[in-house]
N, C-alpha and C. Protein backbone atom coordinates (compact mmCIF):
# COMPACT_ATOMS: atom_id res chain seq x y z
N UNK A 1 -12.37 54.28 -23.80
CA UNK A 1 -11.02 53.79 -23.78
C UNK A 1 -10.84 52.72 -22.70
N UNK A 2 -11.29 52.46 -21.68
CA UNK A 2 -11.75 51.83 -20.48
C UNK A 2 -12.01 50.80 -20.89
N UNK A 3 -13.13 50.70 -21.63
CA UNK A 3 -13.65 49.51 -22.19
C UNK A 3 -12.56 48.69 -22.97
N UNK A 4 -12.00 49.42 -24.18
CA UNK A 4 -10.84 48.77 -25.01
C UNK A 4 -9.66 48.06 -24.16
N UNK A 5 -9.40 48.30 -22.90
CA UNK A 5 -8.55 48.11 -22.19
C UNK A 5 -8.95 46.79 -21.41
N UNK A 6 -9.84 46.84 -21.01
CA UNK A 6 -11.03 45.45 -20.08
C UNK A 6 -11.18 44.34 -21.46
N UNK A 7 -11.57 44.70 -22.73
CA UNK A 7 -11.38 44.07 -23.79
C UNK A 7 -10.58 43.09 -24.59
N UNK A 8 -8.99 44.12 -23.98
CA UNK A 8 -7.89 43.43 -24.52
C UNK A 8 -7.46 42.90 -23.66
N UNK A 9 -7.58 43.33 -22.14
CA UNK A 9 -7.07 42.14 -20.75
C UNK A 9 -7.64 40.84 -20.93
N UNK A 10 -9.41 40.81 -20.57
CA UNK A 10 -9.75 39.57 -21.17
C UNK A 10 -9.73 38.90 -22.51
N UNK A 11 -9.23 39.16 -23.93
CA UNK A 11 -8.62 38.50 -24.86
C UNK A 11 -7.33 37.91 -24.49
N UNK A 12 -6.44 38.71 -23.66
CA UNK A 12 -5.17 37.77 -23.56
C UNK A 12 -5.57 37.31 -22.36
N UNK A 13 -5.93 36.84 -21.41
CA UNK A 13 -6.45 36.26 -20.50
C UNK A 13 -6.91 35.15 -21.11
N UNK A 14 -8.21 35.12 -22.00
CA UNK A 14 -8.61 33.66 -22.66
C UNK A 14 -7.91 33.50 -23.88
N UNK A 15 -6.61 33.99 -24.29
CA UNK A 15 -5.93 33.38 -25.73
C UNK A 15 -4.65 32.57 -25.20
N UNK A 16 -4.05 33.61 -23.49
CA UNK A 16 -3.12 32.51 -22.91
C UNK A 16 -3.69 31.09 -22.37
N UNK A 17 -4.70 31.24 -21.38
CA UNK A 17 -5.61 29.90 -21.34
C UNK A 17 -6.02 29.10 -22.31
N UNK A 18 -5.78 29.64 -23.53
CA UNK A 18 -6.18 28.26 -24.91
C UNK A 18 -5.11 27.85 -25.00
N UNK A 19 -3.74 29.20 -24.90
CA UNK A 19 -2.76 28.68 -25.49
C UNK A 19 -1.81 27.59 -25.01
N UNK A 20 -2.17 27.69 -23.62
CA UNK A 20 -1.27 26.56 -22.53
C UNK A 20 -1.99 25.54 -22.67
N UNK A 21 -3.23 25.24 -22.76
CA UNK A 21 -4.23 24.02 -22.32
C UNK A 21 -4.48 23.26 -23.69
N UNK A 22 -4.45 24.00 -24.87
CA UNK A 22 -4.56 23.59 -25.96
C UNK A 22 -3.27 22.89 -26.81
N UNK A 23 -2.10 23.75 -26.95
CA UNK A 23 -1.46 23.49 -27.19
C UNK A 23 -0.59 21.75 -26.77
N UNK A 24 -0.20 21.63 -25.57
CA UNK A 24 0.25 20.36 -24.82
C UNK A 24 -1.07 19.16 -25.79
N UNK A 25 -2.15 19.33 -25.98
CA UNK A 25 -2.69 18.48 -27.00
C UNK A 25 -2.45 17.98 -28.25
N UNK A 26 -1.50 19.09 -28.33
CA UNK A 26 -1.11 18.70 -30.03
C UNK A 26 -0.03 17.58 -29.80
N UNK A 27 0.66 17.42 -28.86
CA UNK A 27 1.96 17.13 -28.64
C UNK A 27 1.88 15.63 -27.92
N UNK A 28 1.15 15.16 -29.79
CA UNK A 28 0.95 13.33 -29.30
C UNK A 28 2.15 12.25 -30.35
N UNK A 29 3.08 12.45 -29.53
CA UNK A 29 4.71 11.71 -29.25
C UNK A 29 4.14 10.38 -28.88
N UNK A 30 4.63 8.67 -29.14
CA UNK A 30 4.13 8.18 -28.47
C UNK A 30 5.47 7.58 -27.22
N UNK A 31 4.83 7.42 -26.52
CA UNK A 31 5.79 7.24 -25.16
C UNK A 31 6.15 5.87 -25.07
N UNK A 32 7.18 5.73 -24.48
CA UNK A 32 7.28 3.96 -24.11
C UNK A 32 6.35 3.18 -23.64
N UNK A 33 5.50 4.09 -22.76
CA UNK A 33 4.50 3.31 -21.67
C UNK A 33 3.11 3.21 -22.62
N UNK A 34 2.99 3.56 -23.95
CA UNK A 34 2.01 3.51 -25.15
C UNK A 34 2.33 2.21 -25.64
N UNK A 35 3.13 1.58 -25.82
CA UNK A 35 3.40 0.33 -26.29
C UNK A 35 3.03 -0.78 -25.30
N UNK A 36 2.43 -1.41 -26.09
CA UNK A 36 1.51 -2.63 -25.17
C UNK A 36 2.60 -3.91 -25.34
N UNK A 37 2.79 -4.80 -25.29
CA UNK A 37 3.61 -5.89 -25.19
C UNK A 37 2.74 -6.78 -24.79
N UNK A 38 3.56 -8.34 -24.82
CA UNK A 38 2.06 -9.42 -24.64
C UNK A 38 1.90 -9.20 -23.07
N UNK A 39 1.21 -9.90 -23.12
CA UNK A 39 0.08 -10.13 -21.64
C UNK A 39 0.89 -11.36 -20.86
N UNK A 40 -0.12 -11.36 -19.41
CA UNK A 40 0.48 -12.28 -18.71
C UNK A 40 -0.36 -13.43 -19.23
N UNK A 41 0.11 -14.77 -19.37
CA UNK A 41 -0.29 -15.89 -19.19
C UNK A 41 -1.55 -16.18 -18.32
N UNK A 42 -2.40 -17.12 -18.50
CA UNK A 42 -3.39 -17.56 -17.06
C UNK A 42 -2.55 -18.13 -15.92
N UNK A 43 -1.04 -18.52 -16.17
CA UNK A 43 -0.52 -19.08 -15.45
C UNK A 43 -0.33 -17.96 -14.45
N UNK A 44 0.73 -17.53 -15.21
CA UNK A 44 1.37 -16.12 -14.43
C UNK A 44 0.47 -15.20 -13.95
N UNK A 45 -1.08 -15.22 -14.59
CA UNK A 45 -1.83 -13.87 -13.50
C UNK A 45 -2.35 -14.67 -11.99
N UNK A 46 -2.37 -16.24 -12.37
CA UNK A 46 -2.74 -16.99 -11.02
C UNK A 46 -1.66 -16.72 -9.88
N UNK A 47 -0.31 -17.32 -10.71
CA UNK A 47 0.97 -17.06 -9.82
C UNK A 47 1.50 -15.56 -9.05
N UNK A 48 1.52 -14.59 -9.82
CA UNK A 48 1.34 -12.84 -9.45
C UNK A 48 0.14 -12.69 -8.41
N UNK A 49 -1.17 -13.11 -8.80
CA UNK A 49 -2.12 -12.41 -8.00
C UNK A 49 -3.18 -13.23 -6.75
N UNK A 50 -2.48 -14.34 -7.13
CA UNK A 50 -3.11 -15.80 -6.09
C UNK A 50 -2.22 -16.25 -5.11
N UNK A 51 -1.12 -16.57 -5.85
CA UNK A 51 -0.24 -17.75 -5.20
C UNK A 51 0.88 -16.85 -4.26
N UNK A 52 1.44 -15.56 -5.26
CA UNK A 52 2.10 -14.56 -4.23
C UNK A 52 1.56 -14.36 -2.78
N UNK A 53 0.35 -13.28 -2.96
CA UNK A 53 -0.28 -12.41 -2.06
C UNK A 53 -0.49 -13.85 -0.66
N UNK A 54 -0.64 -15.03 -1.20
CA UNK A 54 -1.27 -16.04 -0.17
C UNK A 54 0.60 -16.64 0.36
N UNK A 55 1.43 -16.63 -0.42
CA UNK A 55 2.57 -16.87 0.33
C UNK A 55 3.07 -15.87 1.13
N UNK A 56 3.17 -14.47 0.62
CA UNK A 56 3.63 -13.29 1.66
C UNK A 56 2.61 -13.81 2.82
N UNK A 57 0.74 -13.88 3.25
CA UNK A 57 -0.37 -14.49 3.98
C UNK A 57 0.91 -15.22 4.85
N UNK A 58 1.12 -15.83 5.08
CA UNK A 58 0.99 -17.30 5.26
C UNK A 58 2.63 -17.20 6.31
N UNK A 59 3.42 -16.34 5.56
CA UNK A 59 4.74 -16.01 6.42
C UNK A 59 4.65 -14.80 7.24
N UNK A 60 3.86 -14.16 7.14
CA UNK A 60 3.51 -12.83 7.62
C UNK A 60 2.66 -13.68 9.17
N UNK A 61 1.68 -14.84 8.38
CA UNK A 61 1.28 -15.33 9.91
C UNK A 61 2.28 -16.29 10.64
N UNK A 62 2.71 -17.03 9.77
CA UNK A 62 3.94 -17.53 10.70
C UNK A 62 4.86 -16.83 11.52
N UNK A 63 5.48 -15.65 10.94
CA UNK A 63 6.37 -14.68 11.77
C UNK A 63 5.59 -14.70 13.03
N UNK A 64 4.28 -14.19 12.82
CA UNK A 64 3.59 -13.61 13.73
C UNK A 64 2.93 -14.91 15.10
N UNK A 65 3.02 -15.75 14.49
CA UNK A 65 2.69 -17.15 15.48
C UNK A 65 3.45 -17.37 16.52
N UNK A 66 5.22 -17.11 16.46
CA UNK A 66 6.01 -17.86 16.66
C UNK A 66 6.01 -17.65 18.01
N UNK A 67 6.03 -16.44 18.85
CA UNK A 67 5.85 -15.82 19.89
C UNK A 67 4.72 -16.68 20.52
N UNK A 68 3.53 -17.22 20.32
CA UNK A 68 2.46 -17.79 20.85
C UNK A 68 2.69 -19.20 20.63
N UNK A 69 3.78 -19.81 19.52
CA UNK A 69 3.98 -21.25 20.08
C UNK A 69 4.68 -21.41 21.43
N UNK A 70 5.83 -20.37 21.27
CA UNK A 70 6.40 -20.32 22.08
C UNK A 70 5.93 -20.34 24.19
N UNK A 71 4.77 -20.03 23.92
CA UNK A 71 4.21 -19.70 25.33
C UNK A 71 4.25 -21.01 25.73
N UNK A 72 4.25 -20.79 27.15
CA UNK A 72 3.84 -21.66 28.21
C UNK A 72 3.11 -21.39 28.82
N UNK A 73 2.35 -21.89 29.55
CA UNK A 73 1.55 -21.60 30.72
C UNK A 73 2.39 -21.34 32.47
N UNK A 74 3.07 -22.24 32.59
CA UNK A 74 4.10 -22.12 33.48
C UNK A 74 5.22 -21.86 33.17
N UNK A 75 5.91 -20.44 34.21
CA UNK A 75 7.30 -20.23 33.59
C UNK A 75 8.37 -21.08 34.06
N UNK A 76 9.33 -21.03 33.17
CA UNK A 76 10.38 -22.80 32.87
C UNK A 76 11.50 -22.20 34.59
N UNK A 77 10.55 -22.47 35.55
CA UNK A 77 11.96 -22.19 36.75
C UNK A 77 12.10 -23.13 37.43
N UNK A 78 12.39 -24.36 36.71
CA UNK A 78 12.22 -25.57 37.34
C UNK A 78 11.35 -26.90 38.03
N UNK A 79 11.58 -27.93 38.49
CA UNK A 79 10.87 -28.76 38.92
C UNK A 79 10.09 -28.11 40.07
N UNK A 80 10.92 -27.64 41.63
CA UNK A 80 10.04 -27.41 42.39
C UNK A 80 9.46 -26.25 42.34
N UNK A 81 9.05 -25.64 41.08
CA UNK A 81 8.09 -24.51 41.82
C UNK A 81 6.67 -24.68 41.75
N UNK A 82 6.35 -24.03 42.96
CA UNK A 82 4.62 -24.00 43.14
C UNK A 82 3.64 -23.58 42.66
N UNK A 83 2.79 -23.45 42.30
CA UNK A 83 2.29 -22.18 41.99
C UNK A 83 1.52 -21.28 42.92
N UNK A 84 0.91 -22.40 44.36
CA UNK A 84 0.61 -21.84 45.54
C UNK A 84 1.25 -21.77 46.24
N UNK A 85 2.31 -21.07 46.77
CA UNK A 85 3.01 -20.81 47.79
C UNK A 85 1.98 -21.05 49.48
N UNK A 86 3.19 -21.27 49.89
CA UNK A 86 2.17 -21.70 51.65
C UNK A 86 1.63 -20.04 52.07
N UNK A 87 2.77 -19.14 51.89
CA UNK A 87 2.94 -17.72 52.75
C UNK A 87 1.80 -16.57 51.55
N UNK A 88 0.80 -17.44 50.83
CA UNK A 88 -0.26 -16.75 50.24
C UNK A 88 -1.27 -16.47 51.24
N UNK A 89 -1.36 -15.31 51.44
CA UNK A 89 -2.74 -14.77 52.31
C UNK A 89 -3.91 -14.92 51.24
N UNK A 90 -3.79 -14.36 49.95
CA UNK A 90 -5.15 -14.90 49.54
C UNK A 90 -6.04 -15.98 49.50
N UNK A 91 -5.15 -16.99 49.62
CA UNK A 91 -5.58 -18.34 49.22
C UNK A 91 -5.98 -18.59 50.56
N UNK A 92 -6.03 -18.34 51.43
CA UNK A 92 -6.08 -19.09 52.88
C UNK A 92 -7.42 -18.90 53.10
């Protein structure tokens, strides 16, 4: 009786596992995203995947420049400042 029981656990054990995994197979609906539509142009895959990615490039380094045009070497505090002061002990 043991056995009949271990028997029928694993039958519904592998008839629910067909029945979930198998079933969702049957269930070929076609979806919006199944429909193909035309393609891009040679123009448009140059423009999308060339000409974009290198203009975002290009402002992404400009943003990033602007700070380093900006530098000076000397800070803007006028005509007379020194850069060696007299009252430098190192320099002496």
């Amino acid at each position: 009786m043991e056995i009949v029981k271990n028997v029928a656990k694993f039958l519904t054990a592998v008839s629910t596992f067909l029945l979930v995994s198998v079933v969702p197979a049957f269930a070929n609906i076609p979806d919006a995203g199944e429909e193909t539509g035309e393609g891009l142009s040679a123009l448009e895959t140059i423009l999308w995947f060339v000409v974009t990615p290198t203009v975002v490039w290009v402002i992404i380094w400009f943003l990033w420049s602007i700070p380093k045009w900006r530098k000076s070497n000397m800070p803007q505090t006028g005509e007379n400042w020194n850069p060696k002061p007299s009252s430098d002990v190192a320099n002496q």
